[in-house]
Protein backbone atom coordinates (compact mmCIF):
# COMPACT_ATOMS: atom_id res chain seq x y z
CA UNK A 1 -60.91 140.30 19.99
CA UNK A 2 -57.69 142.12 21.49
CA UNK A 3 -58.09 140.34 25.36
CA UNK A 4 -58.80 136.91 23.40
CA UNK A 5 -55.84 136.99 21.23
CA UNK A 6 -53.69 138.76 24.51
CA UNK A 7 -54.65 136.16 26.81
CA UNK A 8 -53.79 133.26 24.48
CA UNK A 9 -50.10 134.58 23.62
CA UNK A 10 -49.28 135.07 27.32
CA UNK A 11 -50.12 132.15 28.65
CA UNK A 12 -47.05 131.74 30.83
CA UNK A 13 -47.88 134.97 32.80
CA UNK A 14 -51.94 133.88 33.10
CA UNK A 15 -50.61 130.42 34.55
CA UNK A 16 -47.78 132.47 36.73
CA UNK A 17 -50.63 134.75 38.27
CA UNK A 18 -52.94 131.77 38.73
CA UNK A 19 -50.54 129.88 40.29
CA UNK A 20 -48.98 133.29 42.77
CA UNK A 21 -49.13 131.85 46.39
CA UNK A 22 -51.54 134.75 47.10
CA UNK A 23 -53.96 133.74 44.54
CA UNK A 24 -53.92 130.05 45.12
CA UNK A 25 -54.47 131.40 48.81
CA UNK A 26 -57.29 133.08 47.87
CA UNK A 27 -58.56 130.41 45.74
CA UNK A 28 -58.05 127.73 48.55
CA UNK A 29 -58.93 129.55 51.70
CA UNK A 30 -56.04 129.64 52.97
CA UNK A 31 -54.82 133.29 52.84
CA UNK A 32 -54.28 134.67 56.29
CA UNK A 33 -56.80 136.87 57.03
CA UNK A 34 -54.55 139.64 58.08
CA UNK A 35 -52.48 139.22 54.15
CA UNK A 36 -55.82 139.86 52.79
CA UNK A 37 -56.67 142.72 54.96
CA UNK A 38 -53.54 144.82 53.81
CA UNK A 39 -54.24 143.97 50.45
CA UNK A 40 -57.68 144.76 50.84
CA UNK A 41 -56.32 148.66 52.42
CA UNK A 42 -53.59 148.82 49.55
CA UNK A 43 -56.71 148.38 47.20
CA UNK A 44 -58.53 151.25 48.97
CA UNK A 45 -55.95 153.57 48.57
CA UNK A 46 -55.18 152.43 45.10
CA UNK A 47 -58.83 153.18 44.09
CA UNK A 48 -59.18 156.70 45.85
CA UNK A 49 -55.95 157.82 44.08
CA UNK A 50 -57.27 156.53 40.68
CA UNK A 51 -60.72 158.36 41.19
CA UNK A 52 -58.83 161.49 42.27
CA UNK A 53 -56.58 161.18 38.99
CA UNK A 54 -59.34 160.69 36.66
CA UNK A 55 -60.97 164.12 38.64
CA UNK A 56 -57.79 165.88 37.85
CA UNK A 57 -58.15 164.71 34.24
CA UNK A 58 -61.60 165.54 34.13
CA UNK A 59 -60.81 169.13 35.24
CA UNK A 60 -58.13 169.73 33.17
CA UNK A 61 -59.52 168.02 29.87
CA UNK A 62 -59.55 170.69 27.12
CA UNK A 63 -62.95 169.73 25.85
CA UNK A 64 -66.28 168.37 26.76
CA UNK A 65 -66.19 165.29 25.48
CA UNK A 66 -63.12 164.54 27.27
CA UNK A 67 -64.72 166.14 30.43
CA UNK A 68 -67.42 163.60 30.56
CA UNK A 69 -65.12 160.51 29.77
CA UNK A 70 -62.94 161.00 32.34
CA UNK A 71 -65.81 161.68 34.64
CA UNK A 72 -67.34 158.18 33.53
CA UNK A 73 -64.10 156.53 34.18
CA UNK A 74 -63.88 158.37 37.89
CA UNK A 75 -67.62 157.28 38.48
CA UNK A 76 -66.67 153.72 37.54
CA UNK A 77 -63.69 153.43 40.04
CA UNK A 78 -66.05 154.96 42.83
């Protein structure tokens, strides 16, 4: 499987993420709350503009079937 064999040769960048001071924050409680809250926004916004790009996409696709992908992939980020 693609992620399998991905994860396995990048295993300095999985242990790099794990060990980010954010995630170990996360992962220990100790984030402050107000780190977590802008995150948390940035996420938000990150989200509505991905849903609103794949509603673009859907719009514009030339055909139905990639009509109803894109509107799969929108429904899936709302």
């Amino acid at each position: 499987m693609l992620s399998q064999q991905l994860w396995q040769s990048h295993q300095d960048l999985v242990q790099a993420c794990l060990e980010h001071p954010f995630v170990r924050g996360i992962a220990t409680g100790e984030l402050k709350r107000d780190c977590f809250a802008f995150y948390v926004g940035q996420d938000a916004f990150f989200l509505e503009s991905f849903a609103r790009a794949y509603s673009i996409a859907a719009a514009k696709a030339p055909d139905w079937q990639g009509f109803t992908s894109f509107h799969r992939l929108a429904a899936g980020v709302l």
